[in-house]
PDB file of N, CA and C in Angstrom:
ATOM      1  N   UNK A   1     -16.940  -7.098   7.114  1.00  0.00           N
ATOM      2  CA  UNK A   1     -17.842  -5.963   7.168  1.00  0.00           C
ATOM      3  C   UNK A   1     -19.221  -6.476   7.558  1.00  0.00           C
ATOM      4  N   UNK A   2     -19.814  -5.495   8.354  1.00  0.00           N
ATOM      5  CA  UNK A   2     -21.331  -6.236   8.745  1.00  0.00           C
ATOM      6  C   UNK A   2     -22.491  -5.858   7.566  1.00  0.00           C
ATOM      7  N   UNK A   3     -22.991  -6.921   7.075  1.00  0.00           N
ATOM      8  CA  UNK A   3     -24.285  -7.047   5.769  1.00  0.00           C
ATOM      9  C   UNK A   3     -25.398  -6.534   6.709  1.00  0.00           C
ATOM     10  N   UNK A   4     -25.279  -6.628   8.018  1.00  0.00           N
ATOM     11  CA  UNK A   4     -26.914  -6.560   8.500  1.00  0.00           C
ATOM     12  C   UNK A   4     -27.050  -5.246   9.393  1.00  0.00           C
ATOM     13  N   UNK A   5     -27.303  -4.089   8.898  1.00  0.00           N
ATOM     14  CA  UNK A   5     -27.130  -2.776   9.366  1.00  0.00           C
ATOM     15  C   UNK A   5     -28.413  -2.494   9.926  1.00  0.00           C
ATOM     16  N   UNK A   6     -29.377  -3.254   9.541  1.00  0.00           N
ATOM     17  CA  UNK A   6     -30.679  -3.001  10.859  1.00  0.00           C
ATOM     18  C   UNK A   6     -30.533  -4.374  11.939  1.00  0.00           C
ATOM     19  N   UNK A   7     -30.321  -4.788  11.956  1.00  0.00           N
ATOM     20  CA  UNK A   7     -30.379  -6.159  12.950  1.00  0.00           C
ATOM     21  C   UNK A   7     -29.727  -5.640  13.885  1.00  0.00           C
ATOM     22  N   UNK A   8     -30.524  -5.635  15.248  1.00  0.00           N
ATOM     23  CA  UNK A   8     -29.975  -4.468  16.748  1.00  0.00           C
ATOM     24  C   UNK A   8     -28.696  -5.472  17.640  1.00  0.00           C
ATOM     25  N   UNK A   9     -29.102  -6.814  17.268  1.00  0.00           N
ATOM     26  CA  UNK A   9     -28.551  -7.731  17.933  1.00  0.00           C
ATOM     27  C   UNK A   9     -27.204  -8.602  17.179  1.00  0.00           C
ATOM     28  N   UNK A  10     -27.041  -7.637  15.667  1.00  0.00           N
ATOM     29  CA  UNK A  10     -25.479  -8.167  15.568  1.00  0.00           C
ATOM     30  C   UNK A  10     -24.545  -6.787  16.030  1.00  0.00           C
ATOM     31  N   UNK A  11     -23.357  -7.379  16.412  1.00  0.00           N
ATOM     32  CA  UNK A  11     -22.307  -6.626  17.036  1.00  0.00           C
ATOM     33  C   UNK A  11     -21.400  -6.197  15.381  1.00  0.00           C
ATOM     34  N   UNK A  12     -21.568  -4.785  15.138  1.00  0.00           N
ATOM     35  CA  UNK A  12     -20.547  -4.902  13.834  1.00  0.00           C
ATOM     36  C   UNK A  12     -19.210  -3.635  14.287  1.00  0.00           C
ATOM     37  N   UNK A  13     -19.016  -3.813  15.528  1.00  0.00           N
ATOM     38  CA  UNK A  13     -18.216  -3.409  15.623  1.00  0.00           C
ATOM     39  C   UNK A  13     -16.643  -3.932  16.623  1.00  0.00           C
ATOM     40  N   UNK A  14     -15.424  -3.324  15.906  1.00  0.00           N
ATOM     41  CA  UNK A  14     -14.586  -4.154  16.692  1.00  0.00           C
ATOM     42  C   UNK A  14     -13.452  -2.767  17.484  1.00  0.00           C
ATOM     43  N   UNK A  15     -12.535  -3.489  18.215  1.00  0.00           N
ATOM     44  CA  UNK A  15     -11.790  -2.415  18.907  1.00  0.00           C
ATOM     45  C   UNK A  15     -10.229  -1.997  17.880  1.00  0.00           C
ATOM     46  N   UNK A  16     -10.056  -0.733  18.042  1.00  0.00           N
ATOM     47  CA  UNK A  16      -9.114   0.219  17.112  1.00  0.00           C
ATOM     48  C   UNK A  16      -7.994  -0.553  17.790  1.00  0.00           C
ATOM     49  N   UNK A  17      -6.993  -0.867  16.845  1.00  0.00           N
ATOM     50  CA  UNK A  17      -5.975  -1.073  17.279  1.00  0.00           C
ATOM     51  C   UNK A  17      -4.425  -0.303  18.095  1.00  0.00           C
ATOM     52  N   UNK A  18      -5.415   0.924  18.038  1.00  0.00           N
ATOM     53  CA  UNK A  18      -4.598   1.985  18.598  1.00  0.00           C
ATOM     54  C   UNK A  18      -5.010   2.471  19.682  1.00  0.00           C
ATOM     55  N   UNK A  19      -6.237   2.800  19.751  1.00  0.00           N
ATOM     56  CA  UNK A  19      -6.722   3.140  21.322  1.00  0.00           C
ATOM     57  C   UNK A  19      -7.397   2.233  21.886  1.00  0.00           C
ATOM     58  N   UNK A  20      -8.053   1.246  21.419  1.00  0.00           N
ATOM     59  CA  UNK A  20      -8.922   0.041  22.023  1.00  0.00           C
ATOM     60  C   UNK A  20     -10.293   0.538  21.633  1.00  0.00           C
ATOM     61  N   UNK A  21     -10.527   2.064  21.343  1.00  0.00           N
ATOM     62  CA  UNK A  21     -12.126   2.137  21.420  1.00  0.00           C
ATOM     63  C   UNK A  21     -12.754   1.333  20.066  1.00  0.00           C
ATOM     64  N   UNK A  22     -14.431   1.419  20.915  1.00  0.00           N
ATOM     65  CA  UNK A  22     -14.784   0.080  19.697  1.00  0.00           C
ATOM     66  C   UNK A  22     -15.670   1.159  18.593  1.00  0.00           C
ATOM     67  N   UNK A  23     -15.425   0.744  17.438  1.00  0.00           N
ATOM     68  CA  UNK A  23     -15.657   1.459  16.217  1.00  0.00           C
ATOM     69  C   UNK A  23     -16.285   0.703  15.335  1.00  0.00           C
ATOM     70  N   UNK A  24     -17.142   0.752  14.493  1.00  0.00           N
ATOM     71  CA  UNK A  24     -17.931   0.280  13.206  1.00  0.00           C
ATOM     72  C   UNK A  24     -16.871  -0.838  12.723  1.00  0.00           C
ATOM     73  N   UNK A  25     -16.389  -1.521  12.062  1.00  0.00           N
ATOM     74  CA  UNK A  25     -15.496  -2.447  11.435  1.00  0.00           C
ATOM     75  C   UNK A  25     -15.457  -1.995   9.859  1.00  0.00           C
ATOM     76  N   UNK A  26     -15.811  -0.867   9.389  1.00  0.00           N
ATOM     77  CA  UNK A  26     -15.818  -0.772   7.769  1.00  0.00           C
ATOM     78  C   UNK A  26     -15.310   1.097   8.118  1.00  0.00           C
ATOM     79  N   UNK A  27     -15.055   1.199   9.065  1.00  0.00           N
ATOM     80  CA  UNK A  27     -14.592   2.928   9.179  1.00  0.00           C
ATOM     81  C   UNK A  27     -13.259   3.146   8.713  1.00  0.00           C
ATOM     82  N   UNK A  28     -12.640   4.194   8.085  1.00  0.00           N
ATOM     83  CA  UNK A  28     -10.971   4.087   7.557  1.00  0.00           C
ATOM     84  C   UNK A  28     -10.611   4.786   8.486  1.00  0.00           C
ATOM     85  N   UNK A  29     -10.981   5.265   9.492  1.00  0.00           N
ATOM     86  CA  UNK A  29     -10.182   5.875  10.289  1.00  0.00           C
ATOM     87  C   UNK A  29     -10.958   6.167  11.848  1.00  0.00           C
ATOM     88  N   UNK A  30     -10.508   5.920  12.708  1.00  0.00           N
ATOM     89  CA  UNK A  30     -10.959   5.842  14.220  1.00  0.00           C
ATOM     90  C   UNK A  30     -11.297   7.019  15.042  1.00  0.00           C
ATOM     91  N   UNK A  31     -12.680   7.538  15.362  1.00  0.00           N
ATOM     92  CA  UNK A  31     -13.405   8.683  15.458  1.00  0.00           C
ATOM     93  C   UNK A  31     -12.502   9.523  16.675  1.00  0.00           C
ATOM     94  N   UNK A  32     -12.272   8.380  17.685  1.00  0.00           N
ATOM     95  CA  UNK A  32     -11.513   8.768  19.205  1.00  0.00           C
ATOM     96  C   UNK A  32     -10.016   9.664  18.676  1.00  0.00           C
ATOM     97  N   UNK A  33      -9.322   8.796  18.477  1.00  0.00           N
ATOM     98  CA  UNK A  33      -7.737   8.747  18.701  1.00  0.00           C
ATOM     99  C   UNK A  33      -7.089   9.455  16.587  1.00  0.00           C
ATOM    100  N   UNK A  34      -7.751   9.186  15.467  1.00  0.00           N
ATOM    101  CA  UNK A  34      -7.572   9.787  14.730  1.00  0.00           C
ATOM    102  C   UNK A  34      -6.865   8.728  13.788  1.00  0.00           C
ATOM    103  N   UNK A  35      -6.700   7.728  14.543  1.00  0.00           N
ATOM    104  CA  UNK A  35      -5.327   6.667  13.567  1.00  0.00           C
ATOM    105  C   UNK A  35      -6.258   5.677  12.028  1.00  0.00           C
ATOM    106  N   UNK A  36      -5.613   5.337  11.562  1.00  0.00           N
ATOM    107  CA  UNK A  36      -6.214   5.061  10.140  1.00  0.00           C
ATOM    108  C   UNK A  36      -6.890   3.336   9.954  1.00  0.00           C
ATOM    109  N   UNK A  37      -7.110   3.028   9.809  1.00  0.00           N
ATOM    110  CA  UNK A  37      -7.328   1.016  10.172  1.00  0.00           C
ATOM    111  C   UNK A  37      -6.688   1.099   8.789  1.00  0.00           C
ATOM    112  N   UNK A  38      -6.115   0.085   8.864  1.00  0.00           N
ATOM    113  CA  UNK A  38      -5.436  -0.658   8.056  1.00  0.00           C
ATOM    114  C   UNK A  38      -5.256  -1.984   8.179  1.00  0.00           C
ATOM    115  N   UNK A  39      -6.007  -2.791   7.071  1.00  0.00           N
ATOM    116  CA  UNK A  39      -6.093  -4.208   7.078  1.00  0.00           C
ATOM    117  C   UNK A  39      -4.493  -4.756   6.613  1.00  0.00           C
ATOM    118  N   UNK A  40      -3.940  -5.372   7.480  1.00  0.00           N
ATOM    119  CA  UNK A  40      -2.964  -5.770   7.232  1.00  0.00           C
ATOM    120  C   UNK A  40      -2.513  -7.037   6.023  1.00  0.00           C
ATOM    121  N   UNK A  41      -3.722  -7.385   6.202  1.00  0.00           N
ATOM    122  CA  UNK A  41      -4.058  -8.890   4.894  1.00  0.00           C
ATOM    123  C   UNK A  41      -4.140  -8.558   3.841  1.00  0.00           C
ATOM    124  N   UNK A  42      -4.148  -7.403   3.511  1.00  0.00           N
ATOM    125  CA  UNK A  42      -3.866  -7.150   2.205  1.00  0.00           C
ATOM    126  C   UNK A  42      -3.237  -6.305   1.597  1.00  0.00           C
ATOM    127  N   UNK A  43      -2.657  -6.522   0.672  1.00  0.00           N
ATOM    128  CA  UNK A  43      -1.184  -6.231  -0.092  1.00  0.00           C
ATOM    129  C   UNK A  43      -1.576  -4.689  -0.416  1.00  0.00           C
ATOM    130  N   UNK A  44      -0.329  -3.875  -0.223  1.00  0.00           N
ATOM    131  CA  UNK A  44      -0.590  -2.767  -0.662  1.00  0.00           C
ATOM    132  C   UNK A  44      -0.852  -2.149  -2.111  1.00  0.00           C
ATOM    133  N   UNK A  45      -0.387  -3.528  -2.918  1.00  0.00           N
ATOM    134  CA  UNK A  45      -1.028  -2.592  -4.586  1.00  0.00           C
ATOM    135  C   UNK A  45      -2.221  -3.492  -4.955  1.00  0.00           C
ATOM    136  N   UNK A  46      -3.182  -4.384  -4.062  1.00  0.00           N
ATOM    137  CA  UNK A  46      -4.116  -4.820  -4.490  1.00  0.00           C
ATOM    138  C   UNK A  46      -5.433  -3.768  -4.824  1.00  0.00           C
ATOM    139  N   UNK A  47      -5.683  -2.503  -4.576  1.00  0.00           N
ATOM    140  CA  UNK A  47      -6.514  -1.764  -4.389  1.00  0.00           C
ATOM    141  C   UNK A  47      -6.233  -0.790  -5.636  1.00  0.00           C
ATOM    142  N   UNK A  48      -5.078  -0.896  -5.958  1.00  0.00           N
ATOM    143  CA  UNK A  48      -4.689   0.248  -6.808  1.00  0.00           C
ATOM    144  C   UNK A  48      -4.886  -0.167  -8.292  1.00  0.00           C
ATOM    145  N   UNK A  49      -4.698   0.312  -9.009  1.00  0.00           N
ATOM    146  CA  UNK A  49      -5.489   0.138 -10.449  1.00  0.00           C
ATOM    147  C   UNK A  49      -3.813  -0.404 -11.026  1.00  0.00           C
ATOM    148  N   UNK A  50      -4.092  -1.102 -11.966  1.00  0.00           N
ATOM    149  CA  UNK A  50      -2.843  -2.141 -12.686  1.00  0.00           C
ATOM    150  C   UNK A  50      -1.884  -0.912 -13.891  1.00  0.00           C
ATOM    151  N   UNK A  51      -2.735   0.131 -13.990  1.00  0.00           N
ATOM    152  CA  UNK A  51      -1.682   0.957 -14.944  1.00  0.00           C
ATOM    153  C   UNK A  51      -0.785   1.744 -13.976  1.00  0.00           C
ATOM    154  N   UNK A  52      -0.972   1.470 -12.720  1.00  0.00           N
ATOM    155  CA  UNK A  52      -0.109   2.712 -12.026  1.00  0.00           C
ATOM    156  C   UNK A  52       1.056   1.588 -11.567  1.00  0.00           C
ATOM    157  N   UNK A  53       0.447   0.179 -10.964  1.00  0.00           N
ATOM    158  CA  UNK A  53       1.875  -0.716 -11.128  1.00  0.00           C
ATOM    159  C   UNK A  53       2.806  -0.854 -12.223  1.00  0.00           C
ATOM    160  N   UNK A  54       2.006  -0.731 -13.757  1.00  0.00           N
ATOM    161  CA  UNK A  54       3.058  -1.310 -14.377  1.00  0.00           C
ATOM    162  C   UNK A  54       3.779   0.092 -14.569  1.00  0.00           C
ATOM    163  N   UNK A  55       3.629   1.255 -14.599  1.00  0.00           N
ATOM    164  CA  UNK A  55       3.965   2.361 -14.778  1.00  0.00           C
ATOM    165  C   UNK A  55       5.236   2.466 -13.675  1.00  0.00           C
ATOM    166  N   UNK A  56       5.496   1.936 -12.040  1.00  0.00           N
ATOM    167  CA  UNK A  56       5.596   1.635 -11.113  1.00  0.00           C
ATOM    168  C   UNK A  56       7.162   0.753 -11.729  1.00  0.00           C
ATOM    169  N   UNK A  57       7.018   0.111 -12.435  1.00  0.00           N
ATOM    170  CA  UNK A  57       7.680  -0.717 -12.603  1.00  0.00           C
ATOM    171  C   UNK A  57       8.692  -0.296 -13.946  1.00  0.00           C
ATOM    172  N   UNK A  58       7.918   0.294 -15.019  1.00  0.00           N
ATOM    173  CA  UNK A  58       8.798   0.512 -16.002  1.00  0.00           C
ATOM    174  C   UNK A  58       9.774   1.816 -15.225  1.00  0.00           C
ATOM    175  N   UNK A  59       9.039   2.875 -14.454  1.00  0.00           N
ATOM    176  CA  UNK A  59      10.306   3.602 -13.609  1.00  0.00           C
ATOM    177  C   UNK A  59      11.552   2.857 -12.955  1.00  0.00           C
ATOM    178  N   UNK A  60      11.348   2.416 -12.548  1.00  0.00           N
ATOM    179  CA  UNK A  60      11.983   1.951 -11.592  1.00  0.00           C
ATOM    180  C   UNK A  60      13.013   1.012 -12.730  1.00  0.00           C
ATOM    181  N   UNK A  61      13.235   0.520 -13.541  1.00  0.00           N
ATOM    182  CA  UNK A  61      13.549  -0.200 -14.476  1.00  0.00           C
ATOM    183  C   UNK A  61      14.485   0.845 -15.021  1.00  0.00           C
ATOM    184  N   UNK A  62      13.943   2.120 -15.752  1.00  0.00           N
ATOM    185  CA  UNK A  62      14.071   3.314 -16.679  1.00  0.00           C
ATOM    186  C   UNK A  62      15.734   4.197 -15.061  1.00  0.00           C
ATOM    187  N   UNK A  63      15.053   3.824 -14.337  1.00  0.00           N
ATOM    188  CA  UNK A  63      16.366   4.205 -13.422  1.00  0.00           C
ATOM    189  C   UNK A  63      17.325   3.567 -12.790  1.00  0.00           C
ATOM    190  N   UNK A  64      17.106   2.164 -12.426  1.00  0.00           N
ATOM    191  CA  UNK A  64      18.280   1.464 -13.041  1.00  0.00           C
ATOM    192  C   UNK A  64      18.847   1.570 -14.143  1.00  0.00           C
ATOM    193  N   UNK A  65      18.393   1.424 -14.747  1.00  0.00           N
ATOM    194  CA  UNK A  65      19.575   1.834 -16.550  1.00  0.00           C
ATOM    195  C   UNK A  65      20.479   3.283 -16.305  1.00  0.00           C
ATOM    196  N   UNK A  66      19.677   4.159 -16.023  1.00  0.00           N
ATOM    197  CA  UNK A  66      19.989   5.437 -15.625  1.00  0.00           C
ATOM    198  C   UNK A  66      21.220   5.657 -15.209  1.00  0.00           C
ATOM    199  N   UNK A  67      21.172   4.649 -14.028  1.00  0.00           N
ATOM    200  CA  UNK A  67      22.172   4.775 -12.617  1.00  0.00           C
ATOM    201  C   UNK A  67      23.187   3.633 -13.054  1.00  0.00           C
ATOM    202  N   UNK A  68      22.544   2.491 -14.061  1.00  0.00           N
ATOM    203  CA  UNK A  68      24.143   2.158 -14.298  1.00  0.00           C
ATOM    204  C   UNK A  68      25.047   2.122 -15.672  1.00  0.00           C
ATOM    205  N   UNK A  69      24.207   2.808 -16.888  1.00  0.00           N
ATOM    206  CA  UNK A  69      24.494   3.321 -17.836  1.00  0.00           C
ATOM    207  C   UNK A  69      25.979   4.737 -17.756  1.00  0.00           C
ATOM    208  N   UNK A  70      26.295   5.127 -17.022  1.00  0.00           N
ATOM    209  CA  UNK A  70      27.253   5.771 -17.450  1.00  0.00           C
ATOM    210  C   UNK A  70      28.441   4.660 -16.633  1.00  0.00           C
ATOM    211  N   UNK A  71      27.996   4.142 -15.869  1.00  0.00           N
ATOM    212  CA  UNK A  71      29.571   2.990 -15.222  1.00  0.00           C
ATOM    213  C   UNK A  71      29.720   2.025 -16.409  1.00  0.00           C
ATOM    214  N   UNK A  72      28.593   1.492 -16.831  1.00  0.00           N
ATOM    215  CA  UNK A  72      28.655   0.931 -17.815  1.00  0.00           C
ATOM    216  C   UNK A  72      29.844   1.265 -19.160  1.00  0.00           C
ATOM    217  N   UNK A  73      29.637   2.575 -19.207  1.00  0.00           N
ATOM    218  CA  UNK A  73      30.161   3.067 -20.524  1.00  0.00           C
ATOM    219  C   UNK A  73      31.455   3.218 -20.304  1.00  0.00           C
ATOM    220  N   UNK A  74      32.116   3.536 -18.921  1.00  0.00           N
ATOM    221  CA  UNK A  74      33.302   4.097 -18.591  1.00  0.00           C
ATOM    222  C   UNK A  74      33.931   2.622 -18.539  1.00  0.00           C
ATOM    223  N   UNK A  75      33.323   1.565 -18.176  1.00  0.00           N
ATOM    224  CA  UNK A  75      33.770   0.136 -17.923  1.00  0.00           C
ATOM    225  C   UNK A  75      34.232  -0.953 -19.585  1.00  0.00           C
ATOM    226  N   UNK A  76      33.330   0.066 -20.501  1.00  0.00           N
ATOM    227  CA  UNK A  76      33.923  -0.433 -21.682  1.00  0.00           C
ATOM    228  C   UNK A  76      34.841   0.106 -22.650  1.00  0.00           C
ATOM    229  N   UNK A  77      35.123   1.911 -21.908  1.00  0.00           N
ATOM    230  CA  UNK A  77      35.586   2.727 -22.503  1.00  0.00           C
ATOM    231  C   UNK A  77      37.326   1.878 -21.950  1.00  0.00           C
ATOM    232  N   UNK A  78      37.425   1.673 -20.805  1.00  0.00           N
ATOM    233  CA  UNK A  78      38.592   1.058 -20.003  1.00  0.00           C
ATOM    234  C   UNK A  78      38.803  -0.168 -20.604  1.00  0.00           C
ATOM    235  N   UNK A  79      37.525  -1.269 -20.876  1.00  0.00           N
ATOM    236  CA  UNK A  79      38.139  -2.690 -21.879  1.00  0.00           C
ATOM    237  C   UNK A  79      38.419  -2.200 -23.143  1.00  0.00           C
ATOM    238  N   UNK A  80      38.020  -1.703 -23.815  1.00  0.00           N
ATOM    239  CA  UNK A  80      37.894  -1.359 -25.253  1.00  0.00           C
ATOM    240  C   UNK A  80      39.228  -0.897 -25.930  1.00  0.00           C
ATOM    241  N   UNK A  81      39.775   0.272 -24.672  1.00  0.00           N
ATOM    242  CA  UNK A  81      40.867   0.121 -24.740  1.00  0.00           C
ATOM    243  C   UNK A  81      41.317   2.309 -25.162  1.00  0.00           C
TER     244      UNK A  81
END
């Protein structure tokens, strides 16, 4: 991102990766063509706040069990006898 927003003679801008036009380097989205910048270097849950990962995670956990809790049961109902 450019620190020096009065200085006439730094360049703080670079070209959209979608249309080529050249744009500010700190804009989320490209004035011309409409497409979004997206820094690729960084991870998509680095930005996001840590209760929505772990929340993220106990789902996803909570539905596996879900999905293999009744094979489960039928698989011991069949050993068990």
């Amino acid at each position: 991102m450019c620190d020096e927003y009065f200085d006439v003679d730094d360049d703080c801008s670079i070209p959209c990766p979608a249309c080529g036009a050249e744009i500010y380097d700190d804009v989320p989205m490209c004035p011309q063509c409409g497409e979004y910048i997206v820094d690729s270097g960084r991870p998509f849950w680095s930005n996001k706040p840590r209760w929505l990962f772990r929340l993220a995670v106990i789902l996803v956990i909570l539905a596996a069990i879900g999905f293999a809790l009744p094979w489960l049961s039928t698989l011991f109902r069949l050993v068990g006898g």
